[in-house]
C-alpha atoms as a PDB file:
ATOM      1  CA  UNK A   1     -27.718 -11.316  14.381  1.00  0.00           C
ATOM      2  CA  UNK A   2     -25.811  -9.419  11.515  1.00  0.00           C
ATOM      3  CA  UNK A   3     -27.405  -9.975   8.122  1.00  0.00           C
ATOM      4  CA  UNK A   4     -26.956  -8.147   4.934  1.00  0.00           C
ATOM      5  CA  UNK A   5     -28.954  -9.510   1.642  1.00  0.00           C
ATOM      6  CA  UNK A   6     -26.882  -8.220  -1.155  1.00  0.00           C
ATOM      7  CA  UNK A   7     -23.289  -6.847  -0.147  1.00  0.00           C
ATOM      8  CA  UNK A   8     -23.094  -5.247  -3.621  1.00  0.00           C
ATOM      9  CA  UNK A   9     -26.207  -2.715  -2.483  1.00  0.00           C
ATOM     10  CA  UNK A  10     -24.208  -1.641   0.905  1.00  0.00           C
ATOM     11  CA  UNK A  11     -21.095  -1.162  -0.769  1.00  0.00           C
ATOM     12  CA  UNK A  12     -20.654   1.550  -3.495  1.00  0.00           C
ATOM     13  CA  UNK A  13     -17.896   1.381  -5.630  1.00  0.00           C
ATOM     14  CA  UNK A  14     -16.453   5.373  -6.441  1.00  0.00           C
ATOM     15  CA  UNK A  15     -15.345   7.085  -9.438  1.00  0.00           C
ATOM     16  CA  UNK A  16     -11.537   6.599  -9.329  1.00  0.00           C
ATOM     17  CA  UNK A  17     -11.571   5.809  -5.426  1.00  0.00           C
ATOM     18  CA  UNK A  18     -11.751   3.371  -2.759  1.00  0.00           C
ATOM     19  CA  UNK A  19     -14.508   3.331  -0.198  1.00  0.00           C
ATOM     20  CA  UNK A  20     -14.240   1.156   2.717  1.00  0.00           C
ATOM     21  CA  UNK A  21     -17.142   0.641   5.195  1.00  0.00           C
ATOM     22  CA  UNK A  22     -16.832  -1.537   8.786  1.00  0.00           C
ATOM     23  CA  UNK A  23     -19.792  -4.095   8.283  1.00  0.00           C
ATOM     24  CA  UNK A  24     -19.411  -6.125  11.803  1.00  0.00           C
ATOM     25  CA  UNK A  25     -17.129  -5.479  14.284  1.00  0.00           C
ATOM     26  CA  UNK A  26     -16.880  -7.277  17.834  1.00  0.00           C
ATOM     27  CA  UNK A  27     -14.398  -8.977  19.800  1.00  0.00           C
ATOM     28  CA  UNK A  28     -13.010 -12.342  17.718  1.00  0.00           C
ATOM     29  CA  UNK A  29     -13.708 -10.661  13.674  1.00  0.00           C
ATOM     30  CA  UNK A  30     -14.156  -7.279  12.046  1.00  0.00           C
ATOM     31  CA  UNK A  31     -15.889  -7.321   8.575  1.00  0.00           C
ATOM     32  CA  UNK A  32     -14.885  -4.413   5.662  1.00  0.00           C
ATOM     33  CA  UNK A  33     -16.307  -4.047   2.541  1.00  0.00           C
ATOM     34  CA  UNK A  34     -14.553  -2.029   0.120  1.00  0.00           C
ATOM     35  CA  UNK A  35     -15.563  -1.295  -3.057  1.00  0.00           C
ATOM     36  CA  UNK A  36     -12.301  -0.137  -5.769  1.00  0.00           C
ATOM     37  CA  UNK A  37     -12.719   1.477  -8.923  1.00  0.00           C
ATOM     38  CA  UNK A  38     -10.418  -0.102 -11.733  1.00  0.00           C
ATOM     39  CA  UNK A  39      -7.143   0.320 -11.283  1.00  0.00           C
ATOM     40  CA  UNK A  40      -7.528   1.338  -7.685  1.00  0.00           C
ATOM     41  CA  UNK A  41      -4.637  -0.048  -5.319  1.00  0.00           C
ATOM     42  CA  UNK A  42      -3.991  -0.777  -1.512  1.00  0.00           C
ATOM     43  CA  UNK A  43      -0.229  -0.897  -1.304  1.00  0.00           C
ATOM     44  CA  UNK A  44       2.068  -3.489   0.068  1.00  0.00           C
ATOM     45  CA  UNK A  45       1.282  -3.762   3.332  1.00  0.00           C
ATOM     46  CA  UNK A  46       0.667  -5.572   6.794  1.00  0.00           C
ATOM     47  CA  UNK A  47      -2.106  -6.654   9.175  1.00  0.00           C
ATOM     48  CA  UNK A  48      -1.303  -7.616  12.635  1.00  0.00           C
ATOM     49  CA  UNK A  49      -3.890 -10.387  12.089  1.00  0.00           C
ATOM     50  CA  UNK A  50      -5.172 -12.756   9.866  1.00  0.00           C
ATOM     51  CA  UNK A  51      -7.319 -11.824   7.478  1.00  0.00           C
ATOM     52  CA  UNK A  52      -9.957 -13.581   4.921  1.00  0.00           C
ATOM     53  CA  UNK A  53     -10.426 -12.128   1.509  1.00  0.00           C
ATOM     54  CA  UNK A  54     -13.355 -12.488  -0.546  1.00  0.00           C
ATOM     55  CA  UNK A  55     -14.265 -11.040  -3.760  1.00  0.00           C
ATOM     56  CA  UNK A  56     -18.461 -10.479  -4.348  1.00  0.00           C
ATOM     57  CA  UNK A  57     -18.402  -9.208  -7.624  1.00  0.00           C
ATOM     58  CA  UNK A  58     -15.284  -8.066 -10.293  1.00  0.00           C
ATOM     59  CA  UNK A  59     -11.845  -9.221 -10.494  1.00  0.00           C
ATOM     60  CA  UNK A  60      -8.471  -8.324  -8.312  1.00  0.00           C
ATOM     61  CA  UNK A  61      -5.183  -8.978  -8.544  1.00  0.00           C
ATOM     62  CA  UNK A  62      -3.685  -9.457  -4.931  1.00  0.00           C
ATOM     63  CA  UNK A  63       0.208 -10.180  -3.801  1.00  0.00           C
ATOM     64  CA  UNK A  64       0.673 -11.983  -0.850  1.00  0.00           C
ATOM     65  CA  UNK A  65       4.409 -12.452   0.119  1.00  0.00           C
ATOM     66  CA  UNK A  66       5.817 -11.797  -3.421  1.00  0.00           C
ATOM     67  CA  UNK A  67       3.031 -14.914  -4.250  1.00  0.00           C
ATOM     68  CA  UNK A  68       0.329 -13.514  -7.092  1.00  0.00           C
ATOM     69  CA  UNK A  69      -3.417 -14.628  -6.552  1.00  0.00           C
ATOM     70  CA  UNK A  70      -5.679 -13.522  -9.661  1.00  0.00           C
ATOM     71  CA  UNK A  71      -8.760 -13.344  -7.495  1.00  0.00           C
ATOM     72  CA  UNK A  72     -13.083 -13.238  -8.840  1.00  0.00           C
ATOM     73  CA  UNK A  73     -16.481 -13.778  -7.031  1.00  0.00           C
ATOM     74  CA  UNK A  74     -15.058 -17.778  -6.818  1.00  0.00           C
ATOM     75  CA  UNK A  75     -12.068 -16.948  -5.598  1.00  0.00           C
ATOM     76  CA  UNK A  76     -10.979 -17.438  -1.314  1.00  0.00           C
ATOM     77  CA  UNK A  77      -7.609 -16.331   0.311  1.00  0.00           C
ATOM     78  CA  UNK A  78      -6.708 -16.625   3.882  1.00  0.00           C
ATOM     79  CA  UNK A  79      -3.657 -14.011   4.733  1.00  0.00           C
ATOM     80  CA  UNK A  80      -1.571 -14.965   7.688  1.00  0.00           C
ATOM     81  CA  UNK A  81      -0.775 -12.020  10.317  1.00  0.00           C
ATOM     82  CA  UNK A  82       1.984  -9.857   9.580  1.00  0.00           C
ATOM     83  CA  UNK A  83       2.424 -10.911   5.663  1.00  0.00           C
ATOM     84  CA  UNK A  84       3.297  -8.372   3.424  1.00  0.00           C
ATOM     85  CA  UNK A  85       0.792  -7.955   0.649  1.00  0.00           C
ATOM     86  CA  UNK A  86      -0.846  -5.305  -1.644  1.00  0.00           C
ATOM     87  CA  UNK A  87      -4.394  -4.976  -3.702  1.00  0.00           C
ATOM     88  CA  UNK A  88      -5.393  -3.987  -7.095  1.00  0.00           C
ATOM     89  CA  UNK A  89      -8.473  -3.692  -9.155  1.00  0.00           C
ATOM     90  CA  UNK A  90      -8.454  -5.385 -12.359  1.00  0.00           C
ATOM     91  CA  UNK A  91     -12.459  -4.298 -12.977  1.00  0.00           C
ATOM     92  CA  UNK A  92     -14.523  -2.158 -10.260  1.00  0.00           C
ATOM     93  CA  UNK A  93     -15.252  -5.044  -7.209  1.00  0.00           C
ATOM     94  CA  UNK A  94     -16.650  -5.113  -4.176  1.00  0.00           C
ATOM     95  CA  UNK A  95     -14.292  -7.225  -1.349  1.00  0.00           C
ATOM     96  CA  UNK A  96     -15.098  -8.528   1.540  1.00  0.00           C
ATOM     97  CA  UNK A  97     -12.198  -8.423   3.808  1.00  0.00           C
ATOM     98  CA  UNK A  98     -13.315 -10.488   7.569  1.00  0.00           C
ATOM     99  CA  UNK A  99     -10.102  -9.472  10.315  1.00  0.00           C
ATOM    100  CA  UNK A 100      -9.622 -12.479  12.826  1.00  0.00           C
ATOM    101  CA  UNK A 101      -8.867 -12.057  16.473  1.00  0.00           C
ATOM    102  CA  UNK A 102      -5.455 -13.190  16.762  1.00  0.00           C
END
């Protein structure tokens, strides 16, 4: 069974970068952690599945379908397949991103 005891520890957040790592991957989800410097971005775009987003520690501003989420370590947002949406670091954060099998 999967376990990780403090995502922060397996996910470094870069100077001025984004790193993504694949956590868990098998046939029904596939877990990323990314970890964004401040004022990192992901770009408007699309998943062909849905998606989870979690933030574990700092703060992100995320668009999902021209809809604004101001997102922190309380903060859950499921992201139906195919909509259009885009990521940015308000602080460095680590985010937990789980893909669902459509």
């Amino acid at each position: 069974m999967p376990y990780l005891a403090d995502l922060t520890a397996e996910i470094a957040i870069p100077a001025d970068g984004i790193l993504s790592r694949v956590l868990h991957r098998d046939d029904q989800v596939r877990v990323v952690g990314f970890g964004f410097d401040r004022g990192q971005e992901l770009t408007e775009h699309t998943a062909n599945r849905p998606a989870i987003l979690q933030v574990v520690s700092g703060r992100l501003h995320v668009t999902v379908e021209d809809e604004i989420h101001d997102m922190s370590p309380t903060s859950w947002l499921l992201i139906p397949a195919d909509a259009p949406h885009s990521v940015t670091a308000l602080e460095p954060t680590v985010m937990l991103l789980t893909l669902i099998a459509g």
